[in-house]
PDB file of N, CA and C in Angstrom:
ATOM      1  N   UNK A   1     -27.338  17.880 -13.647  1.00  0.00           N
ATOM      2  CA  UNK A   1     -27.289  16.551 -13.050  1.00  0.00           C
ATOM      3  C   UNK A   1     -25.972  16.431 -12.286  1.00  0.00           C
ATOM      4  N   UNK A   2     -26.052  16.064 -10.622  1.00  0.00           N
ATOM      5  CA  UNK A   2     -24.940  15.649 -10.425  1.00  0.00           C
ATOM      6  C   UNK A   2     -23.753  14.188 -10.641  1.00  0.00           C
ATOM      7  N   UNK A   3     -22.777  14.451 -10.547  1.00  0.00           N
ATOM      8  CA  UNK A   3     -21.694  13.477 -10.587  1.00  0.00           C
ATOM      9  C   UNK A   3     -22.352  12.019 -10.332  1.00  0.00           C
ATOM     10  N   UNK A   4     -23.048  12.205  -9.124  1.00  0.00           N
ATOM     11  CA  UNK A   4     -23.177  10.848  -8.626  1.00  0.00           C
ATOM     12  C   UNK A   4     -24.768  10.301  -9.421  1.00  0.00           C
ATOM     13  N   UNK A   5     -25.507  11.190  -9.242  1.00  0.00           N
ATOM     14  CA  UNK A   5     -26.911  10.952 -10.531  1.00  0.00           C
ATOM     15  C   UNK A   5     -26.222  10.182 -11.837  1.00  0.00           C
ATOM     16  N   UNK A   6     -25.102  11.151 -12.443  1.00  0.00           N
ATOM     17  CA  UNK A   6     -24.626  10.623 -13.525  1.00  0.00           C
ATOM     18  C   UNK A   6     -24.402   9.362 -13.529  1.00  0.00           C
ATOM     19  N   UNK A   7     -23.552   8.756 -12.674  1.00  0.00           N
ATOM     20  CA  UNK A   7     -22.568   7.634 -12.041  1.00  0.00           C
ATOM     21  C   UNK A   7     -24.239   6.178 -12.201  1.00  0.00           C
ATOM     22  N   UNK A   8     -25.254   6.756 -11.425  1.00  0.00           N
ATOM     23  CA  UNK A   8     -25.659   6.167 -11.360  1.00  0.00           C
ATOM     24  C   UNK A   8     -26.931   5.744 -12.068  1.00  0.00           C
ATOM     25  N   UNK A   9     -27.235   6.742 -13.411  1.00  0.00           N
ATOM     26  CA  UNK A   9     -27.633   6.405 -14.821  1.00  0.00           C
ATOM     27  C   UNK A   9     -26.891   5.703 -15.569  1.00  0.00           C
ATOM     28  N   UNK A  10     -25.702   5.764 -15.423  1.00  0.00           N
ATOM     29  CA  UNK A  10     -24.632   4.758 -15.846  1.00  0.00           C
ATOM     30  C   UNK A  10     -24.667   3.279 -15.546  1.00  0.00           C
ATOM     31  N   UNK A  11     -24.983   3.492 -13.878  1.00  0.00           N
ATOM     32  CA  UNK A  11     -25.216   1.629 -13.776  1.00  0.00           C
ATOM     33  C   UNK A  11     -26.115   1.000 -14.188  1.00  0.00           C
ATOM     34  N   UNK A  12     -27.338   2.172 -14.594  1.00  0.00           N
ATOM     35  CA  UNK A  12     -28.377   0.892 -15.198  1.00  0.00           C
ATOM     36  C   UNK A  12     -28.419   0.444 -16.504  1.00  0.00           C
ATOM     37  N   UNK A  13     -28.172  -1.111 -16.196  1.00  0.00           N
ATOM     38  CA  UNK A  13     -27.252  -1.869 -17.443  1.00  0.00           C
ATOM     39  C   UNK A  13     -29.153  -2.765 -18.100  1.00  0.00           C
ATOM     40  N   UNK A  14     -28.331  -3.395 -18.807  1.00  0.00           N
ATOM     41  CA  UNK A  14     -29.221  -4.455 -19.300  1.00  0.00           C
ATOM     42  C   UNK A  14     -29.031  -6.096 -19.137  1.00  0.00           C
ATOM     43  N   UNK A  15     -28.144  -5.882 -17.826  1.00  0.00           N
ATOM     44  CA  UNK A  15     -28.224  -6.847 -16.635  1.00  0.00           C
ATOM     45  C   UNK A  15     -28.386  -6.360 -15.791  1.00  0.00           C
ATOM     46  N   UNK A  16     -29.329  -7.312 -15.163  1.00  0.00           N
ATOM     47  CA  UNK A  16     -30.206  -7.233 -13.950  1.00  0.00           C
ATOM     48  C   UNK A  16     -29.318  -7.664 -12.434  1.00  0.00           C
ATOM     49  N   UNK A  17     -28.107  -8.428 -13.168  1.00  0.00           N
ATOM     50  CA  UNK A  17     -27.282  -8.615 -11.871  1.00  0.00           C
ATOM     51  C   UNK A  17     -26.348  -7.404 -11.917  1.00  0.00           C
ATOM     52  N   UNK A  18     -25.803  -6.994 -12.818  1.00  0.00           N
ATOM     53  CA  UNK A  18     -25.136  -5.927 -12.735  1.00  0.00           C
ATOM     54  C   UNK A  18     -25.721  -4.258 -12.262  1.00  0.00           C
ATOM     55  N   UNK A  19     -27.140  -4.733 -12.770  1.00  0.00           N
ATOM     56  CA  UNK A  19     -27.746  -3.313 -12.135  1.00  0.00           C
ATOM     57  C   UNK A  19     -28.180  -3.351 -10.614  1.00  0.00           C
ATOM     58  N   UNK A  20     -28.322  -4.858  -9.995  1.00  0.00           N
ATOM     59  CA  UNK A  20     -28.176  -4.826  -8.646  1.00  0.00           C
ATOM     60  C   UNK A  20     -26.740  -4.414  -7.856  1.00  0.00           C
ATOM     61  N   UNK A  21     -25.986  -4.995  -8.546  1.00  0.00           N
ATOM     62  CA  UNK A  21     -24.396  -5.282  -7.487  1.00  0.00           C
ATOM     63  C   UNK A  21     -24.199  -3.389  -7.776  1.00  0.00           C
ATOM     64  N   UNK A  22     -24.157  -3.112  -9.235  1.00  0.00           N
ATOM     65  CA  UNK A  22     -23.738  -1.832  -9.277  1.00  0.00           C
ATOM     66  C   UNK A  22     -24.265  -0.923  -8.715  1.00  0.00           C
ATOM     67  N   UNK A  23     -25.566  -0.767  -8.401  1.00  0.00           N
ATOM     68  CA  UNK A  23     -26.355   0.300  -7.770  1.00  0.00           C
ATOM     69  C   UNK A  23     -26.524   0.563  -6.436  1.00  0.00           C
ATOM     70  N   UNK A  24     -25.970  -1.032  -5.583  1.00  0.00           N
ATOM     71  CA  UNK A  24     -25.376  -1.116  -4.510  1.00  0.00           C
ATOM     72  C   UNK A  24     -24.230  -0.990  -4.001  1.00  0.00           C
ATOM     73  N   UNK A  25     -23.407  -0.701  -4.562  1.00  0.00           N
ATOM     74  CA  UNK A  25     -22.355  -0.173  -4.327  1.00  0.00           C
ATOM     75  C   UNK A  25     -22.610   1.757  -4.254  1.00  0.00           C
ATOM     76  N   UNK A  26     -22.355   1.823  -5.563  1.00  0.00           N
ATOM     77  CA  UNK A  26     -23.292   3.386  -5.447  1.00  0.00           C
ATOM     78  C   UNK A  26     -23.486   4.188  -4.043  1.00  0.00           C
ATOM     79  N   UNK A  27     -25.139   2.882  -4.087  1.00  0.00           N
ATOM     80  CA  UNK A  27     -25.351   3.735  -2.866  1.00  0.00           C
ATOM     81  C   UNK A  27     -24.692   4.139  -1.318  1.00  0.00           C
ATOM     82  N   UNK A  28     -23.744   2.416  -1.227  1.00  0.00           N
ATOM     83  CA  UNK A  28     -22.975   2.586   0.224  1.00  0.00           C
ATOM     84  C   UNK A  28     -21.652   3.038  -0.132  1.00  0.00           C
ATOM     85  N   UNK A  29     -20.964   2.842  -1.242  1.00  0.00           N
ATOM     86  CA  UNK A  29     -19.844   3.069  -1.155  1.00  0.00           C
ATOM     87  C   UNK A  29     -19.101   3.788  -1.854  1.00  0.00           C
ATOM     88  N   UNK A  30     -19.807   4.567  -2.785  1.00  0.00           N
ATOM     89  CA  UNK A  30     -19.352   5.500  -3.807  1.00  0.00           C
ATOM     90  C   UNK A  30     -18.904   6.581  -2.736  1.00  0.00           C
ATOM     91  N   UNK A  31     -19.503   7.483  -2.311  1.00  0.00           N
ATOM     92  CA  UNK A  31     -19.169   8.637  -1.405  1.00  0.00           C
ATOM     93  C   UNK A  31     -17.748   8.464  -0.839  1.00  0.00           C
ATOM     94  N   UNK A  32     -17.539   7.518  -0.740  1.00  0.00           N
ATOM     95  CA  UNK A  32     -15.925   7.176   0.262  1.00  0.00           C
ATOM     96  C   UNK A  32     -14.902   7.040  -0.192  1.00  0.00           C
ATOM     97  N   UNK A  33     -14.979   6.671  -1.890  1.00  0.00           N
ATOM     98  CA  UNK A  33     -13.543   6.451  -3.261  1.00  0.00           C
ATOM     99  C   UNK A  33     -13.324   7.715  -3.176  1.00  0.00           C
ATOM    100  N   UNK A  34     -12.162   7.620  -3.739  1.00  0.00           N
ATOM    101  CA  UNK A  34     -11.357   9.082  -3.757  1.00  0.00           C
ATOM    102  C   UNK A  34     -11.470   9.628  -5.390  1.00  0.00           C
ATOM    103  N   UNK A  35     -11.028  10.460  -5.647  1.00  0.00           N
ATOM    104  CA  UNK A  35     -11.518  11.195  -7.130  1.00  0.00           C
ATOM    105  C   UNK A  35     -11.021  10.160  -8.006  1.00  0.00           C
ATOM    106  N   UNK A  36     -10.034   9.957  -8.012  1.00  0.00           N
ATOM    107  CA  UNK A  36      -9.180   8.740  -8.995  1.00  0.00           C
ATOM    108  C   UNK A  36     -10.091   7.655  -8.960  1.00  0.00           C
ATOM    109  N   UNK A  37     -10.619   7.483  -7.875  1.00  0.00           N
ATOM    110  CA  UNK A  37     -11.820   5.603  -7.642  1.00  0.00           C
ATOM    111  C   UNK A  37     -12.746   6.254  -8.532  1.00  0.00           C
ATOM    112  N   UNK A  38     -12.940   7.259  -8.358  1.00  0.00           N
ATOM    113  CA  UNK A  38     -14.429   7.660  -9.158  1.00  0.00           C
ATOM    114  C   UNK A  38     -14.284   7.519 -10.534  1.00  0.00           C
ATOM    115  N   UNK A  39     -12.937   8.392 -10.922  1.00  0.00           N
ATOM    116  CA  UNK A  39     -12.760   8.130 -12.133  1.00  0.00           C
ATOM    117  C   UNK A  39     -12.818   6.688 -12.874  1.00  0.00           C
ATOM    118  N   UNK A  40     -11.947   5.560 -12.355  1.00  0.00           N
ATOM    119  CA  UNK A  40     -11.847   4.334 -12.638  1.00  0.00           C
ATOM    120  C   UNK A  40     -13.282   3.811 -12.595  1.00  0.00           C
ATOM    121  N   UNK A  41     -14.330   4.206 -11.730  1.00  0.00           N
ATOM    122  CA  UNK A  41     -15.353   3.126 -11.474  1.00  0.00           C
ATOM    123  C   UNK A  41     -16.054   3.857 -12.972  1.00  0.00           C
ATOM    124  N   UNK A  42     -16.179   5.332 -12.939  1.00  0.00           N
ATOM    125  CA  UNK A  42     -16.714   5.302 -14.584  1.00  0.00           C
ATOM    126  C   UNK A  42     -16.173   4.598 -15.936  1.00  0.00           C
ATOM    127  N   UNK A  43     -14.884   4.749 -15.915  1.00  0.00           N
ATOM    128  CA  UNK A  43     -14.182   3.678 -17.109  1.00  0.00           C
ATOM    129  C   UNK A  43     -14.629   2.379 -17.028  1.00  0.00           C
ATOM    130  N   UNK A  44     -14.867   1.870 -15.990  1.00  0.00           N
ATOM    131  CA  UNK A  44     -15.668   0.081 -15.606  1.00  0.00           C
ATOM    132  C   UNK A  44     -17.136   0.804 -16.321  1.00  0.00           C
ATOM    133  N   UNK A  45     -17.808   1.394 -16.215  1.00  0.00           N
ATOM    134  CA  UNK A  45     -18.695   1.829 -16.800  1.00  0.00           C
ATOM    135  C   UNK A  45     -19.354   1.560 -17.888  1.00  0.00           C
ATOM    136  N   UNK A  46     -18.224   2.394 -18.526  1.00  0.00           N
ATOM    137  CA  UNK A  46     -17.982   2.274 -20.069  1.00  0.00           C
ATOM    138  C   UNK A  46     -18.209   0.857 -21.229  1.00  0.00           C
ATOM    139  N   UNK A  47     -17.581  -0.183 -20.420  1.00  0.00           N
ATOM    140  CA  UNK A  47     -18.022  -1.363 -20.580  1.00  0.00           C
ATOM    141  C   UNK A  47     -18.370  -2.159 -21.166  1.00  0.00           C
ATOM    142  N   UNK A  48     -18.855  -2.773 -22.135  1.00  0.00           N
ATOM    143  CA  UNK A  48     -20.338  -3.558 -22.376  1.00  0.00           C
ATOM    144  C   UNK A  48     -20.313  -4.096 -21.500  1.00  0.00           C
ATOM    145  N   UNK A  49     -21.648  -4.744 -21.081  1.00  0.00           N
ATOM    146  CA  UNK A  49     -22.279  -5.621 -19.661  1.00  0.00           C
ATOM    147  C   UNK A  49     -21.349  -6.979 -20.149  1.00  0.00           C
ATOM    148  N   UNK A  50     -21.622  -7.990 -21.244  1.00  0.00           N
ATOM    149  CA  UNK A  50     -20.511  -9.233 -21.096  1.00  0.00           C
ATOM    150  C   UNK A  50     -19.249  -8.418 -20.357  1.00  0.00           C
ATOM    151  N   UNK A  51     -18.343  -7.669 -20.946  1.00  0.00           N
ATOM    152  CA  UNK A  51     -17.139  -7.788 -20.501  1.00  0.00           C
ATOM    153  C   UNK A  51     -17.208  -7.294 -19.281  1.00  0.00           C
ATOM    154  N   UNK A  52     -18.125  -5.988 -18.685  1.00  0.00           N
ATOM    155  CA  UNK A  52     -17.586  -5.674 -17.172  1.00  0.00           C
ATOM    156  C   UNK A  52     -18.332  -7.058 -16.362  1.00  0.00           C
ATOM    157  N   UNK A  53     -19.445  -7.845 -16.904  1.00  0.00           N
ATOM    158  CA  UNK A  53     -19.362  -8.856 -15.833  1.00  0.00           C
ATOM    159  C   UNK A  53     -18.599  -9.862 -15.566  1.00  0.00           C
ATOM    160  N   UNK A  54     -17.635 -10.628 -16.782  1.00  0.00           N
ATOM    161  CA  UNK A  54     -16.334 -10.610 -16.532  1.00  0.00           C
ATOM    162  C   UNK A  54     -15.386 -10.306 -15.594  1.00  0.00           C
ATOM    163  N   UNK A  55     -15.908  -9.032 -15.855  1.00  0.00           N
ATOM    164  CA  UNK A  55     -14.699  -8.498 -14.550  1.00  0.00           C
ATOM    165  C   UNK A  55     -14.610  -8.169 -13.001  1.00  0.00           C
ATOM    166  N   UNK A  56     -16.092  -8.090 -13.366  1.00  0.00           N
ATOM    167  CA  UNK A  56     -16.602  -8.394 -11.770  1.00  0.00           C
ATOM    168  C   UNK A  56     -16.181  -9.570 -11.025  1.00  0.00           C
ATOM    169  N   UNK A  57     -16.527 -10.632 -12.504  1.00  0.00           N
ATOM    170  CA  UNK A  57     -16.543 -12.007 -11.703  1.00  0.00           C
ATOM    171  C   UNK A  57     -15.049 -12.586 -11.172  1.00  0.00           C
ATOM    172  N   UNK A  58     -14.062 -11.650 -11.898  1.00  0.00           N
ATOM    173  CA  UNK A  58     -12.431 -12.056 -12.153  1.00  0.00           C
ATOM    174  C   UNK A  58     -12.091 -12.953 -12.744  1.00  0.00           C
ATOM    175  N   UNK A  59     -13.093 -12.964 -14.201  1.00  0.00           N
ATOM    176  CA  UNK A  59     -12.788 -13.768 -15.417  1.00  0.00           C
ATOM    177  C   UNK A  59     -12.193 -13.297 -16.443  1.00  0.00           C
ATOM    178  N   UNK A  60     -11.753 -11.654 -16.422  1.00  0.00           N
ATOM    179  CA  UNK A  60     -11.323 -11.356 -17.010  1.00  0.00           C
ATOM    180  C   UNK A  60      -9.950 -10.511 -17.075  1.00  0.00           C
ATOM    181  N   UNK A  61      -8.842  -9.884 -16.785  1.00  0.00           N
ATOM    182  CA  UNK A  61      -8.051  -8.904 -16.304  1.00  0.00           C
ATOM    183  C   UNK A  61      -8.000  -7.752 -16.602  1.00  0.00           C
ATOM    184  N   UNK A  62      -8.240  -6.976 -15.257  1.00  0.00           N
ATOM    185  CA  UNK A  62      -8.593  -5.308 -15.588  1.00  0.00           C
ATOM    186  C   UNK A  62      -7.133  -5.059 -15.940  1.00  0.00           C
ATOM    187  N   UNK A  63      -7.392  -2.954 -16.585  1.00  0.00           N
ATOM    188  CA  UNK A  63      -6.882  -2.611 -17.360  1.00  0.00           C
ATOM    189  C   UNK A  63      -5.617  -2.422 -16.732  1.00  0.00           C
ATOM    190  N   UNK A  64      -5.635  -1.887 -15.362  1.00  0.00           N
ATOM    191  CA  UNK A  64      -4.516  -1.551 -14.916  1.00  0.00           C
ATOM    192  C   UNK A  64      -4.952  -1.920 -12.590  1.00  0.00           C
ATOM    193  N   UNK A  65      -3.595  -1.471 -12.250  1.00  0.00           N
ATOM    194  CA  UNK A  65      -4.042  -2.061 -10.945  1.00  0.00           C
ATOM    195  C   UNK A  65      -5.069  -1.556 -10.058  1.00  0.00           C
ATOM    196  N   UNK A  66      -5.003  -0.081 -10.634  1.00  0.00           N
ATOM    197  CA  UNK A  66      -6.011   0.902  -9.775  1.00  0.00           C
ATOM    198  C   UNK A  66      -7.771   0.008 -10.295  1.00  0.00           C
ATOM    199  N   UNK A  67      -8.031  -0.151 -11.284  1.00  0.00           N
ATOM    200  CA  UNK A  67      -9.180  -1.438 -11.907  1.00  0.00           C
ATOM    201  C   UNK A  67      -9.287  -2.505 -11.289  1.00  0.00           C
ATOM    202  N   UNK A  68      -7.976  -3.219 -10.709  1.00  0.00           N
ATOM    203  CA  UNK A  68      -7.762  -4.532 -10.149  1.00  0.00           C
ATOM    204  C   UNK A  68      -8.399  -4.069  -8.580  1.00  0.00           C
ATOM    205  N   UNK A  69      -8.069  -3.150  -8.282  1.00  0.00           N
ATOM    206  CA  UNK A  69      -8.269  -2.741  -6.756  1.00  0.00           C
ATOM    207  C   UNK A  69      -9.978  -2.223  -6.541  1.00  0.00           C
ATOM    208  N   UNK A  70     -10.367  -1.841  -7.460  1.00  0.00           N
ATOM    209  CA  UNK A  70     -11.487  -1.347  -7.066  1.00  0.00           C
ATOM    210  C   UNK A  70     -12.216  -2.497  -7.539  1.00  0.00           C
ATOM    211  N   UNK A  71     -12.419  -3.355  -8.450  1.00  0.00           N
ATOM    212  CA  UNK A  71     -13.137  -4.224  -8.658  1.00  0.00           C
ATOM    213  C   UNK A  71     -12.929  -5.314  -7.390  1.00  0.00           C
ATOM    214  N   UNK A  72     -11.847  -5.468  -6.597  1.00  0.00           N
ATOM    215  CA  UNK A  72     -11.758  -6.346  -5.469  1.00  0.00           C
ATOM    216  C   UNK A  72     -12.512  -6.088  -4.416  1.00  0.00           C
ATOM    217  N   UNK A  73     -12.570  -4.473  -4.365  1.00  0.00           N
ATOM    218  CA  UNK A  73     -13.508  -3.502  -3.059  1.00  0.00           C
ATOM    219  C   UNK A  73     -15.151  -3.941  -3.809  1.00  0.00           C
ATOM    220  N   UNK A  74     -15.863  -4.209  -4.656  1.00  0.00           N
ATOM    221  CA  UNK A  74     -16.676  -3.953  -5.442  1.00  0.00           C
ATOM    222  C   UNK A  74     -17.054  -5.586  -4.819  1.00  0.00           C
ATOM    223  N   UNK A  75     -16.332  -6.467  -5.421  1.00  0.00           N
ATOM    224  CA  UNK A  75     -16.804  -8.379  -4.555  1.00  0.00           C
ATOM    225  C   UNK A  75     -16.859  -8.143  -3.280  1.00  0.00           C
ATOM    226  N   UNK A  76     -16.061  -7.536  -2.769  1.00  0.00           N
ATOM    227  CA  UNK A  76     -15.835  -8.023  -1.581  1.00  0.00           C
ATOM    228  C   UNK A  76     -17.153  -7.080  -0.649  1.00  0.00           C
ATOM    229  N   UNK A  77     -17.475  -6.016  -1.366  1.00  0.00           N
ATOM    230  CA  UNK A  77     -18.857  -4.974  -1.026  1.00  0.00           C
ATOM    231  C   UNK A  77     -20.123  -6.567  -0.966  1.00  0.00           C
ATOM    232  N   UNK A  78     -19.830  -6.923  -1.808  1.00  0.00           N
ATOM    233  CA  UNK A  78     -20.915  -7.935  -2.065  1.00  0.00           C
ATOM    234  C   UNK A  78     -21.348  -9.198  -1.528  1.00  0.00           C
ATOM    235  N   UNK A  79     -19.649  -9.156  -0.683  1.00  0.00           N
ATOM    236  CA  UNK A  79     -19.749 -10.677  -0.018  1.00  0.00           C
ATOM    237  C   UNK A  79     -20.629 -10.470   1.187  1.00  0.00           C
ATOM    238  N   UNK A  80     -21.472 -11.495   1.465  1.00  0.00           N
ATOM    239  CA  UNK A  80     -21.874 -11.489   2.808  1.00  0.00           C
ATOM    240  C   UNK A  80     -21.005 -11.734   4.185  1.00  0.00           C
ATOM    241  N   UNK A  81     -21.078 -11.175   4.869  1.00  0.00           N
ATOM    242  CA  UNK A  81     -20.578 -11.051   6.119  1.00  0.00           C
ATOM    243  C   UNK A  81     -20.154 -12.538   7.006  1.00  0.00           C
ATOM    244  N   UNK A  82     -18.872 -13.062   7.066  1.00  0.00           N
ATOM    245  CA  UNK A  82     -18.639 -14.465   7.574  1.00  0.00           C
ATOM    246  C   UNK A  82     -19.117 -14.343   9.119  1.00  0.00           C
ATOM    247  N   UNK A  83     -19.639 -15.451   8.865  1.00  0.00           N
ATOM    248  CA  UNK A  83     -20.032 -15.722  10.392  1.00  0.00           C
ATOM    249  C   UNK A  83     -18.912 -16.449  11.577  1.00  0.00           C
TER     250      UNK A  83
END
């Protein structure tokens, strides 16, 4: 199985919003993090669904800044496009 297969048996959560936002990301924007993003986005992983949606939402404070940074790329993946 590759890295990114892995990555993305991983996102499917037992939220349905988290298995959307996460699996969309994945698909557009995983390829482009650098090894360290990759690493961090698996530790978000790790998780339980309450707390990483938390952290999605920025209700909660990630572990360290490289967490803070990729979860900001991760909303902001999500925001729709201002008109």
């Amino acid at each position: 199985m590759s890295e990114k297969s892995r990555v993305r048996w991983l996102c499917r959560r037992g939220m349905k919003e988290l298995d959307v936002l996460l699996e969309r990301f994945v698909r557009s924007d995983y390829d482009s993090l650098s090894e360290h993003q990759h690493d961090e986005f698996v530790r978000l992983l790790h998780h339980e669904d309450p707390d990483l949606w938390m952290l999605m939402m920025g209700r909660a404070e990630p572990e360290n800044e490289e967490q803070g940074a990729l979860l900001q790329r991760i909303r902001e993946f999500q925001r729709p496009p201002s008109v």
